[in-house]
PDB file of N, CA and C in Angstrom:
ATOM      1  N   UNK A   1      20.322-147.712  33.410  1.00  0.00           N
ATOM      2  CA  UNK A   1      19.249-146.859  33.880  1.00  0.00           C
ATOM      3  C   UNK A   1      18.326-147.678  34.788  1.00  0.00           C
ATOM      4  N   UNK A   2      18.395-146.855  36.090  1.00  0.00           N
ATOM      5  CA  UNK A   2      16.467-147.802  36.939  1.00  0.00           C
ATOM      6  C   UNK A   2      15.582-148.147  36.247  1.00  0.00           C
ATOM      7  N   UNK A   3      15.012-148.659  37.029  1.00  0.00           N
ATOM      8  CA  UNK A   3      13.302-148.652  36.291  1.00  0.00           C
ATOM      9  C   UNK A   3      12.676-147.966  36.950  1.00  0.00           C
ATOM     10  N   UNK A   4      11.588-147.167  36.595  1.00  0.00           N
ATOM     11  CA  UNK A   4      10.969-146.343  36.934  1.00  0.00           C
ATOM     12  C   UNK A   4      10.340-146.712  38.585  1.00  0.00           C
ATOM     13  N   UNK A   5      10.538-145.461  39.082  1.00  0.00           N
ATOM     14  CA  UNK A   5       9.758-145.338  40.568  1.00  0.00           C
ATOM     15  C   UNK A   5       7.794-144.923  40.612  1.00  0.00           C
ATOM     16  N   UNK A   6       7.093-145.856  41.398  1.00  0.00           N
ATOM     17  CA  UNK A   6       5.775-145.621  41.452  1.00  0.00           C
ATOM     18  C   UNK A   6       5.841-145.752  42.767  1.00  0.00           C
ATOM     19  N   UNK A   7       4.897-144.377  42.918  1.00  0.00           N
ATOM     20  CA  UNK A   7       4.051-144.307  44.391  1.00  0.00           C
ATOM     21  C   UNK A   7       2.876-144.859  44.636  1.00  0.00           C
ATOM     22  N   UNK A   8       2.725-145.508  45.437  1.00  0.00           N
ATOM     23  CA  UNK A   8       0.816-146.231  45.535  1.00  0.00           C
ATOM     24  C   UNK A   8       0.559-145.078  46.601  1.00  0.00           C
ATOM     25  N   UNK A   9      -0.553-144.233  46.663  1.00  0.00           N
ATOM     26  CA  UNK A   9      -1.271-143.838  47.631  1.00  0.00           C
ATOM     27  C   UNK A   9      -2.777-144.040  47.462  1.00  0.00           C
ATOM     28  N   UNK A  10      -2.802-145.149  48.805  1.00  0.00           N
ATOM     29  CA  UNK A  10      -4.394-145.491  48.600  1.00  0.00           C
ATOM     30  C   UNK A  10      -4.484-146.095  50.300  1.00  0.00           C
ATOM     31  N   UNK A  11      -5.794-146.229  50.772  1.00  0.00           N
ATOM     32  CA  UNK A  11      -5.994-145.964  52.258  1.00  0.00           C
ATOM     33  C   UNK A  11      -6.175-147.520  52.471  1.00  0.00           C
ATOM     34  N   UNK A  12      -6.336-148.331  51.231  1.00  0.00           N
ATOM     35  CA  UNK A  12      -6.339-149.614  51.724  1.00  0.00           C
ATOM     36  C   UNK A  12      -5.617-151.023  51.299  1.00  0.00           C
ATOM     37  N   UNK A  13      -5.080-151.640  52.197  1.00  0.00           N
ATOM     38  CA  UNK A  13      -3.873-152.162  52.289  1.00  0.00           C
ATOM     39  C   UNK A  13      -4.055-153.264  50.935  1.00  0.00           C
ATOM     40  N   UNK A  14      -5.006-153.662  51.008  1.00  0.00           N
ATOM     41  CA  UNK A  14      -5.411-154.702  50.061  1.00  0.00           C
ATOM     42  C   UNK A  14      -4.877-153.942  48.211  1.00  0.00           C
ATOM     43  N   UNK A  15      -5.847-152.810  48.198  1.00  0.00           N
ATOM     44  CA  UNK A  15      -5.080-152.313  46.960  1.00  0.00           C
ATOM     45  C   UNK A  15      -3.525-152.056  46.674  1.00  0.00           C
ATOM     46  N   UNK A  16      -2.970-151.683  47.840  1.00  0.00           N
ATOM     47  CA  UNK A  16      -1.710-151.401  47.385  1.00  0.00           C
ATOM     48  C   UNK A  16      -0.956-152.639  47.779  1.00  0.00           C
ATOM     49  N   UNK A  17      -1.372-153.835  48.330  1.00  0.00           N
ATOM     50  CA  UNK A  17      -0.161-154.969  48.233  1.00  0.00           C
ATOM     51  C   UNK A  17      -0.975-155.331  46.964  1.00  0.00           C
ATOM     52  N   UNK A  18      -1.795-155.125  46.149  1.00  0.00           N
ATOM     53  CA  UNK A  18      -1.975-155.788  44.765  1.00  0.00           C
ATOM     54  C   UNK A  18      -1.570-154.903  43.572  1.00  0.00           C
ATOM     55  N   UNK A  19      -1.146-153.891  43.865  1.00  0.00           N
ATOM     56  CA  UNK A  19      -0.469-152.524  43.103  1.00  0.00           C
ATOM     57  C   UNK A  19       0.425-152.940  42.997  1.00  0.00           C
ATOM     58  N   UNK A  20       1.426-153.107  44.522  1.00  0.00           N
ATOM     59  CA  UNK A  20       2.688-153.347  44.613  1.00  0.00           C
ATOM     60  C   UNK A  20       3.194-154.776  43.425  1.00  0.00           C
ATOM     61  N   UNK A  21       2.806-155.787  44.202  1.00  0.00           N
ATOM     62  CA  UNK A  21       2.914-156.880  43.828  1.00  0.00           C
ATOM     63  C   UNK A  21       3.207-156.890  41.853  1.00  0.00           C
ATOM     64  N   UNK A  22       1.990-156.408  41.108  1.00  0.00           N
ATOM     65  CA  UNK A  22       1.950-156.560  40.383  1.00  0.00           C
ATOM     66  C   UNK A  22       2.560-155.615  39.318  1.00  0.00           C
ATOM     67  N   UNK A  23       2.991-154.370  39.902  1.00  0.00           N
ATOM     68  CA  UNK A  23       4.099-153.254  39.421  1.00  0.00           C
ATOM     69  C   UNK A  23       5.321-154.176  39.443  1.00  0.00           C
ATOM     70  N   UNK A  24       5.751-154.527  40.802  1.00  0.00           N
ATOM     71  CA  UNK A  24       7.301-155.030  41.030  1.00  0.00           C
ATOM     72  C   UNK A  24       7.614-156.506  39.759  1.00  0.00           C
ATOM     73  N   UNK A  25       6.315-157.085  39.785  1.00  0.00           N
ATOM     74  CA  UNK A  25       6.286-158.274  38.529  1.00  0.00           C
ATOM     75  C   UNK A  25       6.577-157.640  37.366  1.00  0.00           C
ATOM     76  N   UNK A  26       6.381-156.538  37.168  1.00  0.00           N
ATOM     77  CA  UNK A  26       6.790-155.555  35.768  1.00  0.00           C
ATOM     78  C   UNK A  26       7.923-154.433  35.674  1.00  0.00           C
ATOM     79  N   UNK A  27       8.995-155.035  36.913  1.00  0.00           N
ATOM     80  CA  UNK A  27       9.963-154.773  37.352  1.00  0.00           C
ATOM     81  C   UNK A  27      10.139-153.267  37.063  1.00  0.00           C
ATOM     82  N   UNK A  28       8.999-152.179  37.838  1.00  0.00           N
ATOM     83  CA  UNK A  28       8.951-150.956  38.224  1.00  0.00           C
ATOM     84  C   UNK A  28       9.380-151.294  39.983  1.00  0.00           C
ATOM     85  N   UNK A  29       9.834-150.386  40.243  1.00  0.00           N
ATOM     86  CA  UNK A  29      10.115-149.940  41.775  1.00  0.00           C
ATOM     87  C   UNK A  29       8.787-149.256  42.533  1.00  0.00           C
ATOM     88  N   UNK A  30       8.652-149.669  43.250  1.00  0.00           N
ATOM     89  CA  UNK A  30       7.323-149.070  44.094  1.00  0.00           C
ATOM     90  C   UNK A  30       7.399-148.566  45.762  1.00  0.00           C
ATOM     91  N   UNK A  31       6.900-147.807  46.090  1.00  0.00           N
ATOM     92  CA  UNK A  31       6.825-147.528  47.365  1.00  0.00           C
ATOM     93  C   UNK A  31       5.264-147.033  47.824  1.00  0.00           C
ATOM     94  N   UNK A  32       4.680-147.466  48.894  1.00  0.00           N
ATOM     95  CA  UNK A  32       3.370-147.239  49.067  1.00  0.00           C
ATOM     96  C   UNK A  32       3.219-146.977  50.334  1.00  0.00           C
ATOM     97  N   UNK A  33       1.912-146.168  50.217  1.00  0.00           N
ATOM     98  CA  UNK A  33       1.543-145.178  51.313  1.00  0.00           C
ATOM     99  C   UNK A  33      -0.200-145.424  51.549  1.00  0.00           C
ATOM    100  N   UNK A  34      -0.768-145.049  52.865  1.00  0.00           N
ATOM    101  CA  UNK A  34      -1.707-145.432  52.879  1.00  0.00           C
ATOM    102  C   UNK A  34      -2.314-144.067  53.482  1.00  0.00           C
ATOM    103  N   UNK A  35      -1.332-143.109  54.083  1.00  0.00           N
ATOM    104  CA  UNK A  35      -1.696-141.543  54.384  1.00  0.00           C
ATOM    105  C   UNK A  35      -1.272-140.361  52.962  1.00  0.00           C
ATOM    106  N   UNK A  36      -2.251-139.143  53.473  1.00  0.00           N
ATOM    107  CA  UNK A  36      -1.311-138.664  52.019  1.00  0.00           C
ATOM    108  C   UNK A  36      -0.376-137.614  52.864  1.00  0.00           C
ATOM    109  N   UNK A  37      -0.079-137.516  54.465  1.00  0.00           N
ATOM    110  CA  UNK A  37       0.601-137.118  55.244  1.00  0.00           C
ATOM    111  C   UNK A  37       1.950-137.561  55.194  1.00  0.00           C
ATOM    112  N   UNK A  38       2.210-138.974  54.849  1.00  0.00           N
ATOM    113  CA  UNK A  38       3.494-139.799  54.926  1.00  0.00           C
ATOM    114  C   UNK A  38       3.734-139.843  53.526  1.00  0.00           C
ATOM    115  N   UNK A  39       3.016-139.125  52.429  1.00  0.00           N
ATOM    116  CA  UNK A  39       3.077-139.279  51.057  1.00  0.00           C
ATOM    117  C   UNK A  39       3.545-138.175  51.011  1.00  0.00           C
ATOM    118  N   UNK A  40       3.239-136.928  51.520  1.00  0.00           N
ATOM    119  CA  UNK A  40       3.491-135.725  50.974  1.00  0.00           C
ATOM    120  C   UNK A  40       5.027-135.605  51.968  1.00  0.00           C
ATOM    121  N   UNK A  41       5.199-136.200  52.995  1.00  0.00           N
ATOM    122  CA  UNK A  41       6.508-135.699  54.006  1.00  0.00           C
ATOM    123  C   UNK A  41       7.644-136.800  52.890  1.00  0.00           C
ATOM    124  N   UNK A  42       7.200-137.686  52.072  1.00  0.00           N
ATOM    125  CA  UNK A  42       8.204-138.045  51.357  1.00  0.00           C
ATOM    126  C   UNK A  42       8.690-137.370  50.306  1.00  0.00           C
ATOM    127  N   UNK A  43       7.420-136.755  49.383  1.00  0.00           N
ATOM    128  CA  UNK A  43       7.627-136.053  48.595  1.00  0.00           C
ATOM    129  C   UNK A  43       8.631-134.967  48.372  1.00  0.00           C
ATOM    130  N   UNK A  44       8.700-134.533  49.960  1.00  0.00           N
ATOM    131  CA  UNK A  44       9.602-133.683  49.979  1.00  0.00           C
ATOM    132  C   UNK A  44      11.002-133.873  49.829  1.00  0.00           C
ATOM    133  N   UNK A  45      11.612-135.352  50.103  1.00  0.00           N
ATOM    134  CA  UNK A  45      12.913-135.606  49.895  1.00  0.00           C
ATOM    135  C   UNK A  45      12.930-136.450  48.271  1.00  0.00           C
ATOM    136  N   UNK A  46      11.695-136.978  47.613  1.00  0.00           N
ATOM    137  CA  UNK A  46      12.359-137.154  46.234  1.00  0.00           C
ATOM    138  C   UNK A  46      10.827-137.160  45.717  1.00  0.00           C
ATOM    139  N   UNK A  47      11.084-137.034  44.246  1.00  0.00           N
ATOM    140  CA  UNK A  47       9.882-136.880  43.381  1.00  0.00           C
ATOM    141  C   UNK A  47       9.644-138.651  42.657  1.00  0.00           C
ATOM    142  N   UNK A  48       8.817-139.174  42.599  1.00  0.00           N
ATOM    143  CA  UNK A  48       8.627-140.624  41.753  1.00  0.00           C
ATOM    144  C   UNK A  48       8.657-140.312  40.515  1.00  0.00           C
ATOM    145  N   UNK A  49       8.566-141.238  39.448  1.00  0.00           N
ATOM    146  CA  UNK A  49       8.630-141.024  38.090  1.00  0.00           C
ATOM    147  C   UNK A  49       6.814-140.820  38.231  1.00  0.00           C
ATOM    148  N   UNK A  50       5.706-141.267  38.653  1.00  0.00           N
ATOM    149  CA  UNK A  50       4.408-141.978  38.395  1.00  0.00           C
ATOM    150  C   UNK A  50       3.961-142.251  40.197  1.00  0.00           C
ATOM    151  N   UNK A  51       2.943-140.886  39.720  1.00  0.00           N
ATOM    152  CA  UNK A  51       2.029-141.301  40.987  1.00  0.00           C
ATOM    153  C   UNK A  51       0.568-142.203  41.211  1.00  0.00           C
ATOM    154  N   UNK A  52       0.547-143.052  42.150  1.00  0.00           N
ATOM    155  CA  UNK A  52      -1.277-143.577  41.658  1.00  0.00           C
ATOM    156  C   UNK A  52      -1.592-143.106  42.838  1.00  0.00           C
ATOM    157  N   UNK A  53      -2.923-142.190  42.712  1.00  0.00           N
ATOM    158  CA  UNK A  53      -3.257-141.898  43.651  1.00  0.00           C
ATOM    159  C   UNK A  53      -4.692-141.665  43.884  1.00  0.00           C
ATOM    160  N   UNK A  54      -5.374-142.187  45.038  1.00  0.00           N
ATOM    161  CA  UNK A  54      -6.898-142.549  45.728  1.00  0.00           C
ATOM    162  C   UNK A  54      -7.202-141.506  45.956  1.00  0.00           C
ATOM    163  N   UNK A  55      -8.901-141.189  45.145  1.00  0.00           N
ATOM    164  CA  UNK A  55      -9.097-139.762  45.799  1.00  0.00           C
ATOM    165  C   UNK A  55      -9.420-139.965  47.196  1.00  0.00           C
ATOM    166  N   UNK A  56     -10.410-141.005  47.272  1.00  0.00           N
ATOM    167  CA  UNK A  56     -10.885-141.172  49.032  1.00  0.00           C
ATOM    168  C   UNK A  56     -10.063-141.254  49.700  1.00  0.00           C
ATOM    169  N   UNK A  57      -9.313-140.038  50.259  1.00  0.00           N
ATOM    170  CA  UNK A  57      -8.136-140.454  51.584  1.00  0.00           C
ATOM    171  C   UNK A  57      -8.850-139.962  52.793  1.00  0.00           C
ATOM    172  N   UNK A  58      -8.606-140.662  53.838  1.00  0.00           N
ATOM    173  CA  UNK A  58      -9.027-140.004  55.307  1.00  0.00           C
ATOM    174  C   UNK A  58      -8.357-138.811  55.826  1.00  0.00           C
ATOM    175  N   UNK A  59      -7.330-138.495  55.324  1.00  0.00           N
ATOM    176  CA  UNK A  59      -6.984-136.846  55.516  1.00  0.00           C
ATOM    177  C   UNK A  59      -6.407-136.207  55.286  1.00  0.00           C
ATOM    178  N   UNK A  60      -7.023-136.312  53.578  1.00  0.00           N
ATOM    179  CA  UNK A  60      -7.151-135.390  52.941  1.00  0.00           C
ATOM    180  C   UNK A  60      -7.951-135.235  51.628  1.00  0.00           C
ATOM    181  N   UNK A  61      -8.126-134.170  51.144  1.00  0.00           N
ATOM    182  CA  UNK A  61      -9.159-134.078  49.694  1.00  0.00           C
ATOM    183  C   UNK A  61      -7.996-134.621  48.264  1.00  0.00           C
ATOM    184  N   UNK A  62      -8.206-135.656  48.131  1.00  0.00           N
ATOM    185  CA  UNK A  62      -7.517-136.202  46.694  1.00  0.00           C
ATOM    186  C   UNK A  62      -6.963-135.400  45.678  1.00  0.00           C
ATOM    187  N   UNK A  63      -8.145-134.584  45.546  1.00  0.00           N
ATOM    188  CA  UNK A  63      -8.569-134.077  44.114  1.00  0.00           C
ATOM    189  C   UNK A  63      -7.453-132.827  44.557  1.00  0.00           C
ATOM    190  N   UNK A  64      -7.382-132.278  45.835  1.00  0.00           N
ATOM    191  CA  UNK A  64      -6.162-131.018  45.869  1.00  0.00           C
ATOM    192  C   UNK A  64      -5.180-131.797  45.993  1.00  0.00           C
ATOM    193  N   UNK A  65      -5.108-132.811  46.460  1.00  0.00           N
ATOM    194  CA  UNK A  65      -3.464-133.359  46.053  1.00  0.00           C
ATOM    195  C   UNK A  65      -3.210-133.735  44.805  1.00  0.00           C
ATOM    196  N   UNK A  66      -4.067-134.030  44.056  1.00  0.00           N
ATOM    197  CA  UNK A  66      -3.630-134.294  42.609  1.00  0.00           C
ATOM    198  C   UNK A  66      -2.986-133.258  41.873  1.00  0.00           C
ATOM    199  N   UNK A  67      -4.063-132.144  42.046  1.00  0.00           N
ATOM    200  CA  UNK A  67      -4.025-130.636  41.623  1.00  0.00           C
ATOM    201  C   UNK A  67      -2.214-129.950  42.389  1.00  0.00           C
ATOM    202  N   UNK A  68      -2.114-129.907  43.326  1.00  0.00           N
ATOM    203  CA  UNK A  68       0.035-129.629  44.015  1.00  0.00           C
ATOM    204  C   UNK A  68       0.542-130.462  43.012  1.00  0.00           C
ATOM    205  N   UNK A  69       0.436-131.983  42.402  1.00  0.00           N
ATOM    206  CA  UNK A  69       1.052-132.974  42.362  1.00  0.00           C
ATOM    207  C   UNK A  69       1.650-132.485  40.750  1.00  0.00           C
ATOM    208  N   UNK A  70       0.303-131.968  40.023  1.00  0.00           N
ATOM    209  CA  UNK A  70       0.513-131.517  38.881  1.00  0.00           C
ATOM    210  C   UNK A  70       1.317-130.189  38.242  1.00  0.00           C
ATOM    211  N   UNK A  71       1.104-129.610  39.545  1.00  0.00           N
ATOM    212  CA  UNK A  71       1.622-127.911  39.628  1.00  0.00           C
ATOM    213  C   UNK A  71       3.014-128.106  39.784  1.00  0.00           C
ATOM    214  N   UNK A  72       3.107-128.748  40.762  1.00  0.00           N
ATOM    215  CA  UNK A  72       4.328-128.785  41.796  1.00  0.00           C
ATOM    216  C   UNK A  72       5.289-129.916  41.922  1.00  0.00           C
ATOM    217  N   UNK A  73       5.330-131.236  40.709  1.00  0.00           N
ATOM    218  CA  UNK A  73       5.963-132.102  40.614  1.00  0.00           C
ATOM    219  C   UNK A  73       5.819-132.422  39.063  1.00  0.00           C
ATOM    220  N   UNK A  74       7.549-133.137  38.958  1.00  0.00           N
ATOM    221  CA  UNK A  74       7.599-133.611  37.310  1.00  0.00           C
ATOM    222  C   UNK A  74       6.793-135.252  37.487  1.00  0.00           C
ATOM    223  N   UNK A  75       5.860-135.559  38.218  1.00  0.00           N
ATOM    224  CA  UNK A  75       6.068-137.064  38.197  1.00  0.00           C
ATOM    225  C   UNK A  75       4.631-136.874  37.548  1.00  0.00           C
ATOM    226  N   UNK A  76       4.348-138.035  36.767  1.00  0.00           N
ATOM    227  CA  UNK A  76       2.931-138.144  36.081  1.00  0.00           C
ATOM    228  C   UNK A  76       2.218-138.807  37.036  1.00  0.00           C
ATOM    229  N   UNK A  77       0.915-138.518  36.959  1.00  0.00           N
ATOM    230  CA  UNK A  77      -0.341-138.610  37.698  1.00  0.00           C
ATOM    231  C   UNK A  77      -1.288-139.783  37.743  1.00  0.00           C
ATOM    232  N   UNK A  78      -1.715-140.849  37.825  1.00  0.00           N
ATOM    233  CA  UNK A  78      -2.785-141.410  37.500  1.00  0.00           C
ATOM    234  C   UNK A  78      -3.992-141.513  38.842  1.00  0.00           C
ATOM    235  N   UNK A  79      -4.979-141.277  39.083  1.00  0.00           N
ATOM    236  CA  UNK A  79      -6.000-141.320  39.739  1.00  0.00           C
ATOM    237  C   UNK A  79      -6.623-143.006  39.564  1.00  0.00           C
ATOM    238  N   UNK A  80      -6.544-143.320  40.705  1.00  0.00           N
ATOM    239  CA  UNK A  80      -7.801-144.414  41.026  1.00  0.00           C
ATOM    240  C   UNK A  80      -8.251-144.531  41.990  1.00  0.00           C
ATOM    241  N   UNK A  81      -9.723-144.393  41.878  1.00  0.00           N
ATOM    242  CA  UNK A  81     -10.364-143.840  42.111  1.00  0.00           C
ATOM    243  C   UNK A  81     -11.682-144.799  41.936  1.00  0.00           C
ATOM    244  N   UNK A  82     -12.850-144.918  43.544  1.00  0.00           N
ATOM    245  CA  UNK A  82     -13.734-145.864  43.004  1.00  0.00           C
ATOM    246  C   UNK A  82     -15.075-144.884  42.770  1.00  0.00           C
ATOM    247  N   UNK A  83     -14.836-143.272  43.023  1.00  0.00           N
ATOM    248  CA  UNK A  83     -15.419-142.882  41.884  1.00  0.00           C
ATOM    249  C   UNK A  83     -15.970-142.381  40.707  1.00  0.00           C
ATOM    250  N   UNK A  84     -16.553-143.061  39.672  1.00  0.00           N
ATOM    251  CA  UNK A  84     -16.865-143.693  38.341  1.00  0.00           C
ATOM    252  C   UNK A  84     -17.712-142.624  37.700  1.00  0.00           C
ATOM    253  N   UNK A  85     -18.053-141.470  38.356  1.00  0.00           N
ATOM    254  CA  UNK A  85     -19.300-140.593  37.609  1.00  0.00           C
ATOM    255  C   UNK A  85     -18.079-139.922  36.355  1.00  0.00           C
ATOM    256  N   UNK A  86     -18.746-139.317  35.534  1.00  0.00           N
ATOM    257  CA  UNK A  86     -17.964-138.922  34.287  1.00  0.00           C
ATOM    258  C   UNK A  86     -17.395-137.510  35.017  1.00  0.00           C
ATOM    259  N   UNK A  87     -18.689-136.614  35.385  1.00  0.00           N
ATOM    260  CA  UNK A  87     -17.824-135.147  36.067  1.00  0.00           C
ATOM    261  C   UNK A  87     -16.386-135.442  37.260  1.00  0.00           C
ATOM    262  N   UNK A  88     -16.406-136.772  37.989  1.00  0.00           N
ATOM    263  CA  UNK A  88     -15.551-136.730  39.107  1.00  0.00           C
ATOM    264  C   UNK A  88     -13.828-137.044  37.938  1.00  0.00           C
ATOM    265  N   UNK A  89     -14.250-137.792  36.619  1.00  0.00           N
ATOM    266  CA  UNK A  89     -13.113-138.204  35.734  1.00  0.00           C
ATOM    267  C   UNK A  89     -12.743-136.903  35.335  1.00  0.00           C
ATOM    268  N   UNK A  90     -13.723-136.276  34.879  1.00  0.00           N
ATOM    269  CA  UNK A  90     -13.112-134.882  34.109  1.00  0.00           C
ATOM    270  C   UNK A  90     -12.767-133.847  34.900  1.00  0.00           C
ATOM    271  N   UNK A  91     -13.361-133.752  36.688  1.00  0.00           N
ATOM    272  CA  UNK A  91     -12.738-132.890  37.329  1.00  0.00           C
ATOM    273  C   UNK A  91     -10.926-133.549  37.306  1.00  0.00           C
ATOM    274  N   UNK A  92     -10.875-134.697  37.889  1.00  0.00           N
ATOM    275  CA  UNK A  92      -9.625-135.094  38.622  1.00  0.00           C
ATOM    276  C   UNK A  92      -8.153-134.790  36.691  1.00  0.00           C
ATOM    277  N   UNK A  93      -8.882-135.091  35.616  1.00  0.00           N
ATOM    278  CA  UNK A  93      -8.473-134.583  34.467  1.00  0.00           C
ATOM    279  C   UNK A  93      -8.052-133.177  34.562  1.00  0.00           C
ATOM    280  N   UNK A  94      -8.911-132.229  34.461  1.00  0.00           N
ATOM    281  CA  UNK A  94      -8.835-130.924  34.467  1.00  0.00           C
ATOM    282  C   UNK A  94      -8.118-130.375  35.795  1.00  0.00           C
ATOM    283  N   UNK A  95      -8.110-131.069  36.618  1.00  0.00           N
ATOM    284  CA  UNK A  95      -6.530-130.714  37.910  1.00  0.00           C
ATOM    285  C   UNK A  95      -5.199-130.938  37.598  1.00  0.00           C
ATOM    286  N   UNK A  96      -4.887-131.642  36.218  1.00  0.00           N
ATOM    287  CA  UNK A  96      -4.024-131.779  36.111  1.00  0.00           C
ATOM    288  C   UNK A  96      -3.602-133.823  36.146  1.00  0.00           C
ATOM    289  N   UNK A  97      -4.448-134.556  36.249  1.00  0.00           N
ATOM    290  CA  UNK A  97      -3.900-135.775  36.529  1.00  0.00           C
ATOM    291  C   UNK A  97      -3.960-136.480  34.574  1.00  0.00           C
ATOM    292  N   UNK A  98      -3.027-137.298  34.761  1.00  0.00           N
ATOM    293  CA  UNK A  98      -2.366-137.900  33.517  1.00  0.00           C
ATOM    294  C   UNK A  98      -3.487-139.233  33.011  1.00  0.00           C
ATOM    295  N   UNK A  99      -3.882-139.811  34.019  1.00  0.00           N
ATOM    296  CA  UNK A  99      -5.177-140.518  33.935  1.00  0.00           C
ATOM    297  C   UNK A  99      -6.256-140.853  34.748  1.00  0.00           C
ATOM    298  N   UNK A 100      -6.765-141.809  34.362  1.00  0.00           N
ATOM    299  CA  UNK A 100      -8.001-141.780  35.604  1.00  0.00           C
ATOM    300  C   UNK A 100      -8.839-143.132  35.555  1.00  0.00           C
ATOM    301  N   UNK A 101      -8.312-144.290  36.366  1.00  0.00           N
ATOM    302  CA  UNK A 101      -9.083-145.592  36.821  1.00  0.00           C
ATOM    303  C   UNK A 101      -9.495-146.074  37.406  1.00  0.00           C
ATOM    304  N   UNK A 102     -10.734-146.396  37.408  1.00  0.00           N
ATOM    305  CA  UNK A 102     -11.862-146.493  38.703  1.00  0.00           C
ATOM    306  C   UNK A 102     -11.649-147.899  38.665  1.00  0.00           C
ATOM    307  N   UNK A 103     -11.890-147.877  39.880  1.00  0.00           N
ATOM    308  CA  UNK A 103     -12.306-148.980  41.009  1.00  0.00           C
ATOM    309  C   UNK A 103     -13.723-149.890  40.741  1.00  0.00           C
ATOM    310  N   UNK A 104     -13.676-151.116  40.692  1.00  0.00           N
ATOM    311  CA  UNK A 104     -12.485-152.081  40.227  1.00  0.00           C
ATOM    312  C   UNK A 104     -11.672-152.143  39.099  1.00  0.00           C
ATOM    313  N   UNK A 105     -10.587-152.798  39.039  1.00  0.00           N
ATOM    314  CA  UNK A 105      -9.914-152.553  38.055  1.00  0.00           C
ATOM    315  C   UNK A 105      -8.467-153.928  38.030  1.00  0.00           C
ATOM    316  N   UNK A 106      -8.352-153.893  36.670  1.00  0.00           N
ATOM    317  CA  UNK A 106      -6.935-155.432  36.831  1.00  0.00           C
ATOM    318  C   UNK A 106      -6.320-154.595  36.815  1.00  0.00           C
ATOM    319  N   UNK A 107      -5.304-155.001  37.841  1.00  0.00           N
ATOM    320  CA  UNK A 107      -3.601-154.354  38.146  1.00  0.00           C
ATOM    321  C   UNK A 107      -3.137-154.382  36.264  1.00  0.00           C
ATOM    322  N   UNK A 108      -3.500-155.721  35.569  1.00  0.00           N
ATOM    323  CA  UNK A 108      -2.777-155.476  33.974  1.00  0.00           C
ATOM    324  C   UNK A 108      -2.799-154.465  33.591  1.00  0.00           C
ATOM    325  N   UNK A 109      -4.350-153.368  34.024  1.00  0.00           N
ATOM    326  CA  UNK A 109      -4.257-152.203  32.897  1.00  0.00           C
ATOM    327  C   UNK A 109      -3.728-151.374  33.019  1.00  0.00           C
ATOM    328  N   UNK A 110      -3.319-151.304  34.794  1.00  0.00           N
ATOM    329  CA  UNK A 110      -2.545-150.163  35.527  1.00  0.00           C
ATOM    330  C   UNK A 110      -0.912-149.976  35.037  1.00  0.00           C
ATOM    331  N   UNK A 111      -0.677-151.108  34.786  1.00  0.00           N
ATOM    332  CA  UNK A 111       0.799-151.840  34.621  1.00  0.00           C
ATOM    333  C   UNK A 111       0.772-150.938  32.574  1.00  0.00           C
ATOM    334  N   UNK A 112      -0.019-151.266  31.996  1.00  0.00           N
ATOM    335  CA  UNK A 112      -0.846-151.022  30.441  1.00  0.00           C
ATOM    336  C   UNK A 112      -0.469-149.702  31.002  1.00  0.00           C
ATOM    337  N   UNK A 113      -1.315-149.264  31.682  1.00  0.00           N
ATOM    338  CA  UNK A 113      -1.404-147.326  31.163  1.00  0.00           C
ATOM    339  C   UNK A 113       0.133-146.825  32.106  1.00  0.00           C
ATOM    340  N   UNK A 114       0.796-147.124  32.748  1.00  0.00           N
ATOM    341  CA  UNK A 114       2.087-146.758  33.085  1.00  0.00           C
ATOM    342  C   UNK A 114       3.116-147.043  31.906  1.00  0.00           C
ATOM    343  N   UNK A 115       3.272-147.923  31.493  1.00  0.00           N
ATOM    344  CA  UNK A 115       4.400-148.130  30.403  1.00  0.00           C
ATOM    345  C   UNK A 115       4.002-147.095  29.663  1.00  0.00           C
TER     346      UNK A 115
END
């Protein structure tokens, strides 16, 4: 059997070569995106096991892509997200996302709440 597939979608390069990096050390498969345009035109040819995904994207609203992601895909959800207010956790929750970790954060726990 693979090891599980993770999507990074996040707008900045720094987070997702430290996503990447530290997923692939925990020998998950990763592929990362920094649009949710080139995220969603992939989506269409395969689903990931585990999405991480930034609400702040430049174009588009997070929180409705989380919300398709949940409706409209078997892959589990996690939000990170830098932000930290309790209503923005319990909205991106109540759309449907599987978890929710703000910014900053150690890649360990990300690696922690995926297994």
């Amino acid at each position: 059997m693979s090891s599980p597939l993770v999507w990074i979608l996040d707008d900045e390069p720094e987070i997702r070569h430290m996503l990447t990096d530290a997923l692939e050390e925990a020998e998950f498969r990763t592929q990362s995106f920094g649009r949710a345009r080139e995220f969603e035109a992939a989506l269409k040819r395969m689903t990931p096991d585990v999405c991480l995904v930034d609400l702040s994207l430049p174009d588009t609203d997070g929180l409705a892509l989380v919300h398709r992601l949940a409706l409209e895909r078997g892959a589990a959800v996690i939000i990170i997200s830098g932000r930290a207010q309790v209503q923005d956790r319990v909205t991106g929750l109540e759309l449907g996302a599987d978890d929710y970790i703000t910014k900053p954060f150690d890649p360990a726990e990300v690696v922690a709440r995926i297994r």
